[in-house]
PDB file of N, CA and C in Angstrom:
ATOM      1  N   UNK A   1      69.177  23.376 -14.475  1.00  0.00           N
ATOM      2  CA  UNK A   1      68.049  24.287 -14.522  1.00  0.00           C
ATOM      3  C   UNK A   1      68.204  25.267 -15.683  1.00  0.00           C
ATOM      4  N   UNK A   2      69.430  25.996 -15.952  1.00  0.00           N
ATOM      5  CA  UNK A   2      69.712  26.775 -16.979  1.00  0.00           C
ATOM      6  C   UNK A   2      69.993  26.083 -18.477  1.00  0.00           C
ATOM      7  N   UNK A   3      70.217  25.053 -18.109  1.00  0.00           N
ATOM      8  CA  UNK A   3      70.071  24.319 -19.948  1.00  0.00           C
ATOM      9  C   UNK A   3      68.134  24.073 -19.882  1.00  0.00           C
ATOM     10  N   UNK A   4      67.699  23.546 -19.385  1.00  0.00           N
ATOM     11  CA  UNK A   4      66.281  23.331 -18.875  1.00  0.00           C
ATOM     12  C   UNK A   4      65.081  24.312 -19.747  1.00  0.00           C
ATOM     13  N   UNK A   5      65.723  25.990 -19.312  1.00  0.00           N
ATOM     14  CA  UNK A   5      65.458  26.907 -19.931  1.00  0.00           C
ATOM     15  C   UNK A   5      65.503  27.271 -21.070  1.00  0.00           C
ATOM     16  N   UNK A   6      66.700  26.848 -21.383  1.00  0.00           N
ATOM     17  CA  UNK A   6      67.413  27.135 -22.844  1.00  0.00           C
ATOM     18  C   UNK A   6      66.476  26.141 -23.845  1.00  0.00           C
ATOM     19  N   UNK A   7      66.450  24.589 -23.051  1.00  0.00           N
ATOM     20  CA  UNK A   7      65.483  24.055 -24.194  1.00  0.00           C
ATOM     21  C   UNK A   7      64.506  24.652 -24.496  1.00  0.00           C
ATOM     22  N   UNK A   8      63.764  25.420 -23.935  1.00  0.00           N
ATOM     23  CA  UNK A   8      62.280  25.261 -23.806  1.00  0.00           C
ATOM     24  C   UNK A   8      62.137  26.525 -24.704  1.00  0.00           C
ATOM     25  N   UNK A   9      63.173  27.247 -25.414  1.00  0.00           N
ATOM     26  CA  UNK A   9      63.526  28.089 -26.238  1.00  0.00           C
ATOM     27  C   UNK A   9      62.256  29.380 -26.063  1.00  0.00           C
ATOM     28  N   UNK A  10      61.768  30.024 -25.623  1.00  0.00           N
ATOM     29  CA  UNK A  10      61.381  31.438 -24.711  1.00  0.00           C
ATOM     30  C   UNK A  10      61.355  32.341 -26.379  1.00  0.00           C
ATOM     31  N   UNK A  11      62.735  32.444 -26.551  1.00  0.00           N
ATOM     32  CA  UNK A  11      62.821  33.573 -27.703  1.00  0.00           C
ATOM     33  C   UNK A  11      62.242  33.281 -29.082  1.00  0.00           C
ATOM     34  N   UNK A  12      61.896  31.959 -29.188  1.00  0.00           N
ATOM     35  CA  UNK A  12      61.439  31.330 -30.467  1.00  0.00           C
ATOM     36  C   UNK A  12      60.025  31.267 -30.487  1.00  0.00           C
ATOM     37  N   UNK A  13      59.505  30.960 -28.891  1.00  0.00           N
ATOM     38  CA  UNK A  13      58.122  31.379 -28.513  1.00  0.00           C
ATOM     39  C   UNK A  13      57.235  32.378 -28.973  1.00  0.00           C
ATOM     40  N   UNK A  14      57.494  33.358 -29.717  1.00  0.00           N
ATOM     41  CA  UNK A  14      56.837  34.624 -30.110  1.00  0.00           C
ATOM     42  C   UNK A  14      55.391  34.615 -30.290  1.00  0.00           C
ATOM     43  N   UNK A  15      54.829  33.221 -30.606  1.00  0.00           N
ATOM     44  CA  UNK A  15      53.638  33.158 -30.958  1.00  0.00           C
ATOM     45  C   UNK A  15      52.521  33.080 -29.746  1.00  0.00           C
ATOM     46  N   UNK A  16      53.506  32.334 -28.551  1.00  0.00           N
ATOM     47  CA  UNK A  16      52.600  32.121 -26.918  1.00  0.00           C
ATOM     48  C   UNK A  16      52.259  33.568 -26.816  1.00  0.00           C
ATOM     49  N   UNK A  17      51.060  33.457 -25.927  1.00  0.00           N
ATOM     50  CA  UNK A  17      50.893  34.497 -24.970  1.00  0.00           C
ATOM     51  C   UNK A  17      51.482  34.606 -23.964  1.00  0.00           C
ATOM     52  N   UNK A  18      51.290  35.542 -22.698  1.00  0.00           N
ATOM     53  CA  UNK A  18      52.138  35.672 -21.485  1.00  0.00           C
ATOM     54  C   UNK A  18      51.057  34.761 -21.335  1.00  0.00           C
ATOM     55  N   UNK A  19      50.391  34.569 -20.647  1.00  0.00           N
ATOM     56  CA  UNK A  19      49.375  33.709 -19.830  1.00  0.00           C
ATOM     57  C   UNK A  19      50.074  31.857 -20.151  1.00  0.00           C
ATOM     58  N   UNK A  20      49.663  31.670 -22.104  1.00  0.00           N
ATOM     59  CA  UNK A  20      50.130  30.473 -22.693  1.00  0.00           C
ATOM     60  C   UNK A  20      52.073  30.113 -22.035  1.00  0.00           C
ATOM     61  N   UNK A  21      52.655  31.544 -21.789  1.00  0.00           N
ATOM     62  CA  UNK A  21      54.108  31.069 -21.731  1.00  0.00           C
ATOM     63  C   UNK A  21      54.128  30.534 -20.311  1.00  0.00           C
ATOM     64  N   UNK A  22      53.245  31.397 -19.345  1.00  0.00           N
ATOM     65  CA  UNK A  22      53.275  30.841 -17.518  1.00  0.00           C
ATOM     66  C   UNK A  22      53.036  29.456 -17.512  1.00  0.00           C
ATOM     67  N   UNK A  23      51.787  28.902 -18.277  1.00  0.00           N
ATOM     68  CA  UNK A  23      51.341  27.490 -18.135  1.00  0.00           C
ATOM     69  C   UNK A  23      52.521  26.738 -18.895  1.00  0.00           C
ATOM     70  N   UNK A  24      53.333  27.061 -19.718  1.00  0.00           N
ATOM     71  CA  UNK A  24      53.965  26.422 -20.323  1.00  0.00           C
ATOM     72  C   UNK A  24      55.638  25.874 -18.892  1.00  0.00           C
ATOM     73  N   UNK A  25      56.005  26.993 -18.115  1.00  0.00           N
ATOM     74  CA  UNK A  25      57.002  26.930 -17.675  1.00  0.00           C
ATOM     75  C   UNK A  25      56.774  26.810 -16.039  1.00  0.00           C
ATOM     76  N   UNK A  26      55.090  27.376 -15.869  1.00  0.00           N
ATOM     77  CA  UNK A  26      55.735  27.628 -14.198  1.00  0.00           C
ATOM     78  C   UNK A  26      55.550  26.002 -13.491  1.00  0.00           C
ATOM     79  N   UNK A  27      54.947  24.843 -13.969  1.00  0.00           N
ATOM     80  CA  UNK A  27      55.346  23.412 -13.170  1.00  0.00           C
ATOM     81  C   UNK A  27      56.672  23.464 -13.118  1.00  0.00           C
ATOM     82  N   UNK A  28      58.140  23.639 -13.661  1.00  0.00           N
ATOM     83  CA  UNK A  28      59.205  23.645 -13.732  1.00  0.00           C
ATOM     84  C   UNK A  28      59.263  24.466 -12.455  1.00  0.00           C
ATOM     85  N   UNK A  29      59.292  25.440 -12.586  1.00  0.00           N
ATOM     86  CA  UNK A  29      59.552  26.324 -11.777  1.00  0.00           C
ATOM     87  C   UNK A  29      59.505  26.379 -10.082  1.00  0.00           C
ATOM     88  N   UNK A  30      58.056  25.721 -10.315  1.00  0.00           N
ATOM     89  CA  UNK A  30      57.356  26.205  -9.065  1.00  0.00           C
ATOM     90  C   UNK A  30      58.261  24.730  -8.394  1.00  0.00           C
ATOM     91  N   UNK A  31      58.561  23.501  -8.959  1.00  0.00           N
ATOM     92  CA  UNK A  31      59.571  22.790  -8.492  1.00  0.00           C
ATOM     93  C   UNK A  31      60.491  23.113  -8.365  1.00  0.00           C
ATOM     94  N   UNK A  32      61.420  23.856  -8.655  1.00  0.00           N
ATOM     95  CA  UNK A  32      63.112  24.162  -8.332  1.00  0.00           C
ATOM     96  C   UNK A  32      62.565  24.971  -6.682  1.00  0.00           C
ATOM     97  N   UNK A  33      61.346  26.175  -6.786  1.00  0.00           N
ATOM     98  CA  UNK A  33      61.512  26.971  -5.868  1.00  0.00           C
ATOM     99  C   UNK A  33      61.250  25.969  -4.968  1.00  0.00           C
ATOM    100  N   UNK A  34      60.102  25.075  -4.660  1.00  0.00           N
ATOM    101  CA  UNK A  34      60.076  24.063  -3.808  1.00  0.00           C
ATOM    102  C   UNK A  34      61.014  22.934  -3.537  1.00  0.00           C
ATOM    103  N   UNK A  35      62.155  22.809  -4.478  1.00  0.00           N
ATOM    104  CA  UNK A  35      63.177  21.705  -3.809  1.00  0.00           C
ATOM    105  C   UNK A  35      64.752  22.647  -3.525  1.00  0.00           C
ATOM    106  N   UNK A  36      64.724  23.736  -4.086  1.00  0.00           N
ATOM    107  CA  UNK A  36      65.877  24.751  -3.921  1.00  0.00           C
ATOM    108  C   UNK A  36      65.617  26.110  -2.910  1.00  0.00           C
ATOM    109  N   UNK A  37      64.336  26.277  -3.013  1.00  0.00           N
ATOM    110  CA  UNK A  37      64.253  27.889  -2.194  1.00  0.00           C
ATOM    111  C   UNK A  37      64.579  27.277  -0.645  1.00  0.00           C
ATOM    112  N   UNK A  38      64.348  26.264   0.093  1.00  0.00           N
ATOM    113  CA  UNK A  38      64.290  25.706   1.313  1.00  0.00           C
ATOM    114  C   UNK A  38      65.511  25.687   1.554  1.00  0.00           C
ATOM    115  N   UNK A  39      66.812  25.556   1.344  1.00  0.00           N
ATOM    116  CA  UNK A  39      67.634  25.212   1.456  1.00  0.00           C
ATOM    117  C   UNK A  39      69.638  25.989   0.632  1.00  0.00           C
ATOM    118  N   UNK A  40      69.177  27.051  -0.575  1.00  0.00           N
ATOM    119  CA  UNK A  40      69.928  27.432  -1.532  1.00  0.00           C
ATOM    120  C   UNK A  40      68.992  28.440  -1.609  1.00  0.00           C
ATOM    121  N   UNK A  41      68.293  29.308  -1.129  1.00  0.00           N
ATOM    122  CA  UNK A  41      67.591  30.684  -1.616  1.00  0.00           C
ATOM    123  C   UNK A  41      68.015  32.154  -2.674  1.00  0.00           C
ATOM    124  N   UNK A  42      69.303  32.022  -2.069  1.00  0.00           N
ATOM    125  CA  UNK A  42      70.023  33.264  -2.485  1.00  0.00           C
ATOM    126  C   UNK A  42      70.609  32.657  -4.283  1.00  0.00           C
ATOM    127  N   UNK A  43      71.194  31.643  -4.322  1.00  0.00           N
ATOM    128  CA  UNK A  43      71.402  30.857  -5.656  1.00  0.00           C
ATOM    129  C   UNK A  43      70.243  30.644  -6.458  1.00  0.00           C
ATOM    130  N   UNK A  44      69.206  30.054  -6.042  1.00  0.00           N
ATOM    131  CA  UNK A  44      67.498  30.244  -6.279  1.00  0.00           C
ATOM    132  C   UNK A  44      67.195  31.605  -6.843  1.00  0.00           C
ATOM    133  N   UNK A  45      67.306  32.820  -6.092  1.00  0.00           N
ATOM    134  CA  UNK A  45      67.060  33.972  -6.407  1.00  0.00           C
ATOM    135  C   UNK A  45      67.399  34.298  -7.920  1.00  0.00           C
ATOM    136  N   UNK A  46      69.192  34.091  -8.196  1.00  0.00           N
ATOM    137  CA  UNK A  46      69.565  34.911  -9.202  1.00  0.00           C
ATOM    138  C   UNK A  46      69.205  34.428 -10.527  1.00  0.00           C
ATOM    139  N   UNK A  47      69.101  32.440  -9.558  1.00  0.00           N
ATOM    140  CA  UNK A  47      68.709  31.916 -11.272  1.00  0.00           C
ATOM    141  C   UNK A  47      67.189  32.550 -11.955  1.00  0.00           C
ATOM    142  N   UNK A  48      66.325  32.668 -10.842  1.00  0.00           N
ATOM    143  CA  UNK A  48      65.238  32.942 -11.368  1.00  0.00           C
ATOM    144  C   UNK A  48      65.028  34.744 -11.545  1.00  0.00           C
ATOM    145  N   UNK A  49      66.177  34.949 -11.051  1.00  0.00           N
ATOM    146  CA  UNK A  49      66.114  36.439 -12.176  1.00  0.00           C
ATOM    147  C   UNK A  49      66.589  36.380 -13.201  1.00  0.00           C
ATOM    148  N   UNK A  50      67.275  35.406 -13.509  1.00  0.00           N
ATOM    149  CA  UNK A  50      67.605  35.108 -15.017  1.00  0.00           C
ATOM    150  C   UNK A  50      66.579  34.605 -16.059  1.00  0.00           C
ATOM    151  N   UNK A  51      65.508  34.070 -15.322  1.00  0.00           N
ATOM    152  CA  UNK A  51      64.468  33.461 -16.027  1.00  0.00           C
ATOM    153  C   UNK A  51      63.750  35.257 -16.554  1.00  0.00           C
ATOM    154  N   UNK A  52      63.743  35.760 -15.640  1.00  0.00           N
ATOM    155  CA  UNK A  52      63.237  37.205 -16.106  1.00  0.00           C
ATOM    156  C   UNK A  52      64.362  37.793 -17.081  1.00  0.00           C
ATOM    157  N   UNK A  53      65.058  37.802 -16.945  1.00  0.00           N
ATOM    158  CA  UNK A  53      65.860  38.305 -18.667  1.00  0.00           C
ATOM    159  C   UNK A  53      65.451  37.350 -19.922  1.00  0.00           C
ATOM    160  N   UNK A  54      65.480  36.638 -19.804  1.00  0.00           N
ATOM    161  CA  UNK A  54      64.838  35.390 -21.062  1.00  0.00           C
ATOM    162  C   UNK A  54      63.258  35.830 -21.145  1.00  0.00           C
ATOM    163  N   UNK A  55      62.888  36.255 -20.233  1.00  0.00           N
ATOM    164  CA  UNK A  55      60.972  36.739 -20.407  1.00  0.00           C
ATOM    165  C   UNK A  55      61.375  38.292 -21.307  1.00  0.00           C
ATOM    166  N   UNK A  56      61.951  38.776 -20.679  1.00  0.00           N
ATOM    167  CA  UNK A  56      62.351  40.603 -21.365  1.00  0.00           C
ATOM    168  C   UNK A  56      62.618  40.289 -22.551  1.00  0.00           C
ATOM    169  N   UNK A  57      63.918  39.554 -23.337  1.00  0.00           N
ATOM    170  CA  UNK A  57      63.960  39.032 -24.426  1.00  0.00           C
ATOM    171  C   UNK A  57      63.187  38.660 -25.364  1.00  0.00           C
ATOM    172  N   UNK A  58      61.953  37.576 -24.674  1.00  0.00           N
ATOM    173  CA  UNK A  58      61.057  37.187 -25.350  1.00  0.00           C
ATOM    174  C   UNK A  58      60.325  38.177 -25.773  1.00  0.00           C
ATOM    175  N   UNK A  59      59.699  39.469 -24.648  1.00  0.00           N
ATOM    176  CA  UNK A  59      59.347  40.156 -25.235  1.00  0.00           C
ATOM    177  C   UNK A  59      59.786  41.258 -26.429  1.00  0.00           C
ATOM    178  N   UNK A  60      61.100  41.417 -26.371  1.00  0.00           N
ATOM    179  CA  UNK A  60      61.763  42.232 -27.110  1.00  0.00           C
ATOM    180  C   UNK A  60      61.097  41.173 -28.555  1.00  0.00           C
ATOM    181  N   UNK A  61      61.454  40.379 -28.500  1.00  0.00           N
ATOM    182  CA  UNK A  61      61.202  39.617 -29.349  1.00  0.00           C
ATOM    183  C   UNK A  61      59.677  39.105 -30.342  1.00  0.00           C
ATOM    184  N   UNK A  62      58.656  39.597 -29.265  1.00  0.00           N
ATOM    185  CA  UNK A  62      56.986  39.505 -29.618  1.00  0.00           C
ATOM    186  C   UNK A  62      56.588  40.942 -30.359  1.00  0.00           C
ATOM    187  N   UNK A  63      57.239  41.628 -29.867  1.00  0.00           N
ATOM    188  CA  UNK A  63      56.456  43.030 -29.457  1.00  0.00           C
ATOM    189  C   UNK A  63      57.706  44.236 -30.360  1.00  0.00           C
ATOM    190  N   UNK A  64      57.148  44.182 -31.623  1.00  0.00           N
ATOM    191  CA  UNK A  64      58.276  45.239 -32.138  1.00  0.00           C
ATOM    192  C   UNK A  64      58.406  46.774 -31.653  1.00  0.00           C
ATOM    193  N   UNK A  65      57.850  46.998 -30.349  1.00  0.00           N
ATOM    194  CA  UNK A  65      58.090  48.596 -30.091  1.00  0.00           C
ATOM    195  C   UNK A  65      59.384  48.696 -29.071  1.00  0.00           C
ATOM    196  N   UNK A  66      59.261  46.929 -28.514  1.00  0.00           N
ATOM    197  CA  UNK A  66      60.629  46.925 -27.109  1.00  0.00           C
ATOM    198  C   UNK A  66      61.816  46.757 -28.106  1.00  0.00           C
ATOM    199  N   UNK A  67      61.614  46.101 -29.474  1.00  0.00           N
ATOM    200  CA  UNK A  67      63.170  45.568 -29.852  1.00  0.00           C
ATOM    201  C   UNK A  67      64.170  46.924 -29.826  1.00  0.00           C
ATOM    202  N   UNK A  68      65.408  46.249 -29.239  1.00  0.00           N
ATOM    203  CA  UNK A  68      66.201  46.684 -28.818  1.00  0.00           C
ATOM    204  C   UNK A  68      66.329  48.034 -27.735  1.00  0.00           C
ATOM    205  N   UNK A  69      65.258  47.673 -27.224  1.00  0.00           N
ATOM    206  CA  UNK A  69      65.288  48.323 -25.747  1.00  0.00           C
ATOM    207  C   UNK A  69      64.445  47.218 -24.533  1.00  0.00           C
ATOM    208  N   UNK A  70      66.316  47.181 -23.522  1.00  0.00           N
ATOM    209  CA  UNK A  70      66.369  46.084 -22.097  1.00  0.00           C
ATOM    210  C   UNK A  70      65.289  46.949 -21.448  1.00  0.00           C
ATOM    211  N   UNK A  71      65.602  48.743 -21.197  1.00  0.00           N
ATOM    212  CA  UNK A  71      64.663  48.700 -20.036  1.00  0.00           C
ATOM    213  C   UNK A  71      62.882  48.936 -20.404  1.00  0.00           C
ATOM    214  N   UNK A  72      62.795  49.400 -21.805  1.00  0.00           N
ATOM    215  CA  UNK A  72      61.736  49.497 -22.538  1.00  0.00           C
ATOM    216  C   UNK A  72      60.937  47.749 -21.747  1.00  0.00           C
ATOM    217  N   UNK A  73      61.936  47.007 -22.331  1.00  0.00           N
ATOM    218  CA  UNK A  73      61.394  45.547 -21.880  1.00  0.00           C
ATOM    219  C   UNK A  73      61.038  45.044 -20.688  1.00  0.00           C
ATOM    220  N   UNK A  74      62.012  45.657 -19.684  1.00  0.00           N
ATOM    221  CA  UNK A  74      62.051  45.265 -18.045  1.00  0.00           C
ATOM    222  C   UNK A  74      60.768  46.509 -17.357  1.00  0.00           C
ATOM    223  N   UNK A  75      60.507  47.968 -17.872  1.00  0.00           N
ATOM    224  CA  UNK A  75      59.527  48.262 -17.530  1.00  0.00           C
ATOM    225  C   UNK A  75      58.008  47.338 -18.182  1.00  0.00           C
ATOM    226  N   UNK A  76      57.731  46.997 -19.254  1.00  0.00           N
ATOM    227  CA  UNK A  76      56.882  46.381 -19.641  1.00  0.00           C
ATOM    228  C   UNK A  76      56.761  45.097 -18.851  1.00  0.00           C
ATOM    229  N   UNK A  77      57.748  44.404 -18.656  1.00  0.00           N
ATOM    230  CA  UNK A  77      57.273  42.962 -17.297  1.00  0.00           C
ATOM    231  C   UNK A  77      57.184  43.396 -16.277  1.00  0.00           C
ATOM    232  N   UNK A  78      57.491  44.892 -15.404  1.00  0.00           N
ATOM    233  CA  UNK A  78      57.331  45.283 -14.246  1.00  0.00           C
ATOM    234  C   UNK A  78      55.591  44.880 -14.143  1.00  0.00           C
ATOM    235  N   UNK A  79      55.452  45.965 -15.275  1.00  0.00           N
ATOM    236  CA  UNK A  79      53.609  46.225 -15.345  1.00  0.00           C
ATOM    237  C   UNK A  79      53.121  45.337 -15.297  1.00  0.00           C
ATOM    238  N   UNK A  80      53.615  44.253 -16.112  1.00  0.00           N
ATOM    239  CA  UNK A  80      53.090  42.655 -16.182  1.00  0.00           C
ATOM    240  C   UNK A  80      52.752  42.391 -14.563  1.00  0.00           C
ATOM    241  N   UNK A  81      53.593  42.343 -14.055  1.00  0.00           N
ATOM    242  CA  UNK A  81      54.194  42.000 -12.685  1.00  0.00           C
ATOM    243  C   UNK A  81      52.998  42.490 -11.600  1.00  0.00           C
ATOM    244  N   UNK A  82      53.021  43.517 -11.686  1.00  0.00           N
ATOM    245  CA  UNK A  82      52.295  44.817 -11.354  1.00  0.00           C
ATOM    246  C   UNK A  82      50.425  44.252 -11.603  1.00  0.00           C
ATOM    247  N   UNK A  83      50.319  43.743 -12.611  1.00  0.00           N
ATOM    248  CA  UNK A  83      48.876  44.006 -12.770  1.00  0.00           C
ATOM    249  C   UNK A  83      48.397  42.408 -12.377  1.00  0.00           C
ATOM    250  N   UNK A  84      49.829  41.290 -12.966  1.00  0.00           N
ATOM    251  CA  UNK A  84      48.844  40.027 -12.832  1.00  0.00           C
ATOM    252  C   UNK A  84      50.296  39.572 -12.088  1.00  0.00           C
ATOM    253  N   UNK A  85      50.089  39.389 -10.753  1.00  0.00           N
ATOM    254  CA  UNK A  85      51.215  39.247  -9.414  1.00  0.00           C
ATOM    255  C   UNK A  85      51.507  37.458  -9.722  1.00  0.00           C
ATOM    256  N   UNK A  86      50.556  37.000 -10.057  1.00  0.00           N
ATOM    257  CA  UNK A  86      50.347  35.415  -9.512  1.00  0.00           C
ATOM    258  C   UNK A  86      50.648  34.820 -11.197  1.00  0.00           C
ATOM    259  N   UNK A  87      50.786  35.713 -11.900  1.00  0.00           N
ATOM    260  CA  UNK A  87      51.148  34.604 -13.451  1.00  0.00           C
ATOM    261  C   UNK A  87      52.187  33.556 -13.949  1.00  0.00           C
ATOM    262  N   UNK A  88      53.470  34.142 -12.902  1.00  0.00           N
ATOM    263  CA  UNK A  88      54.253  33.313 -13.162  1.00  0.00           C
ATOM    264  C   UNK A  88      54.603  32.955 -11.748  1.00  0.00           C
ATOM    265  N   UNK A  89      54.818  31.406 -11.307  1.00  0.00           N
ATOM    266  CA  UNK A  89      55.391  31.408 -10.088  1.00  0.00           C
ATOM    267  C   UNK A  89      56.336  31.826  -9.322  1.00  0.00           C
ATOM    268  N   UNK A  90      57.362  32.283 -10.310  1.00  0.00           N
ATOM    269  CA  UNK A  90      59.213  32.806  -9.898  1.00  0.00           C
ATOM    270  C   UNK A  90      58.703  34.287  -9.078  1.00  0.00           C
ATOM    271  N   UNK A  91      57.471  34.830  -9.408  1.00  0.00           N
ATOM    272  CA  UNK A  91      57.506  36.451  -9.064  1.00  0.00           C
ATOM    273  C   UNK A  91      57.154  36.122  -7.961  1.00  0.00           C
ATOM    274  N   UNK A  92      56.727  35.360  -6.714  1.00  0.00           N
ATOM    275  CA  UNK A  92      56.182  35.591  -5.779  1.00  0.00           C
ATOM    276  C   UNK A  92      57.516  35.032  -4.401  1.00  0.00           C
ATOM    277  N   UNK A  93      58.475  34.396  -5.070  1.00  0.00           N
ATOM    278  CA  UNK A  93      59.392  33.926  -4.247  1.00  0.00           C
ATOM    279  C   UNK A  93      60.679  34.971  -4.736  1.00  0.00           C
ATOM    280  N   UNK A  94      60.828  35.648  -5.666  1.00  0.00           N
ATOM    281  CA  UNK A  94      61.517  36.632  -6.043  1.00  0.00           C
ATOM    282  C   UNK A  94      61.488  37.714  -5.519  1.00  0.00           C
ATOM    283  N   UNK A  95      59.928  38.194  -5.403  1.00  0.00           N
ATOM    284  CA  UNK A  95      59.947  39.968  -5.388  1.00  0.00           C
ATOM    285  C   UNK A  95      59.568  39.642  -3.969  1.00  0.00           C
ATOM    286  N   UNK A  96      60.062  38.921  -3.308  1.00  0.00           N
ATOM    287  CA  UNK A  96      59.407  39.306  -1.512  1.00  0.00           C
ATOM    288  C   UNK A  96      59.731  40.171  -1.203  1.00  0.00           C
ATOM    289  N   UNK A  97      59.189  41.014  -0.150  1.00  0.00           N
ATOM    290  CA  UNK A  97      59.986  42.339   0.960  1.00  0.00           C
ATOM    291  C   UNK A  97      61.331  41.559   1.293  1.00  0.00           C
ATOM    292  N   UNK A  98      61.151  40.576   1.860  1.00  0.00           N
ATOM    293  CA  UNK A  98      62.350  39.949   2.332  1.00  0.00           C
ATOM    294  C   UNK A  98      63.748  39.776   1.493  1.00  0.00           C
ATOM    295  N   UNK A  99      63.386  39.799   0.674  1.00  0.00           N
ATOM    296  CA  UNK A  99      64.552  40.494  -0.426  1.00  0.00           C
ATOM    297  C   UNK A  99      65.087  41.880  -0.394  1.00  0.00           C
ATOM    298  N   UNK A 100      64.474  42.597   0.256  1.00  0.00           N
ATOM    299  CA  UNK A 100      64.731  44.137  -0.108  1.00  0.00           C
ATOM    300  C   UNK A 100      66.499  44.240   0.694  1.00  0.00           C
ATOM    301  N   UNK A 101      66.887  45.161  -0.396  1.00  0.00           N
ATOM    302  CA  UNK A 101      68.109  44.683   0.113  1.00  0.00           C
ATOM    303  C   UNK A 101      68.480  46.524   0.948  1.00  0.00           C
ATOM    304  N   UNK A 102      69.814  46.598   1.902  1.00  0.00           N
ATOM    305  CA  UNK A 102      70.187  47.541   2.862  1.00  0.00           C
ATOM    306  C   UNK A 102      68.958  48.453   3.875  1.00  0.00           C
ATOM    307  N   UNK A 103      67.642  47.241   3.731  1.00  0.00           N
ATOM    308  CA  UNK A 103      66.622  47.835   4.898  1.00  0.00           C
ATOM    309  C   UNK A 103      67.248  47.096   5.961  1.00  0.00           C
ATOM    310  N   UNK A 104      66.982  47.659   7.316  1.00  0.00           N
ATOM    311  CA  UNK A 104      67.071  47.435   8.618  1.00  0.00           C
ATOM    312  C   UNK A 104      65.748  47.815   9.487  1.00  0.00           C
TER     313      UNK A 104
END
């Protein structure tokens, strides 16, 4: 799954849109969560928070006001996140409540 990513080279992407990069990656995706989230969730989880550092990157990488700022970058995909919930498939099996971690 993590070489998978690596091909599909994200940081070289500069020219996609967010919208062009979702259609480009989330069939991949939305398969691992459907043959891995059932069964490996928590392993599932971290890889696909890794897919979100390679998105932050990319943007560092599109957008010359994030370069060289992680959280400059990670607030800017929050908002992403925030405004269009359903763009990429990883955010909806990622950011569950059910994740929230030391609630009881």
């Amino acid at each position: 799954m993590s070489q998978a990513i690596r091909n599909l080279g994200l940081n070289r992407s500069t020219s996609l849109t967010l919208p062009e990069l979702a259609r480009r990656i989330n069939p991949m995706v939305r398969g691992w969560v459907n043959y891995y989230g059932a069964f490996y969730p928590e392993s599932l989880k971290r890889f696909l928070i890794r897919i979100n550092l390679r998105l932050g990157g990319w943007a560092r990488n599109k957008y010359k006001r994030l370069r060289g700022h992680k959280q400059l970058s990670w607030a800017w995909l929050k908002r992403c996140r925030e405004s269009l919930p359903q763009l990429f498939a990883h955010w909806d099996f990622c950011f569950e409540e059910r994740w929230t971690r030391g609630s009881v």
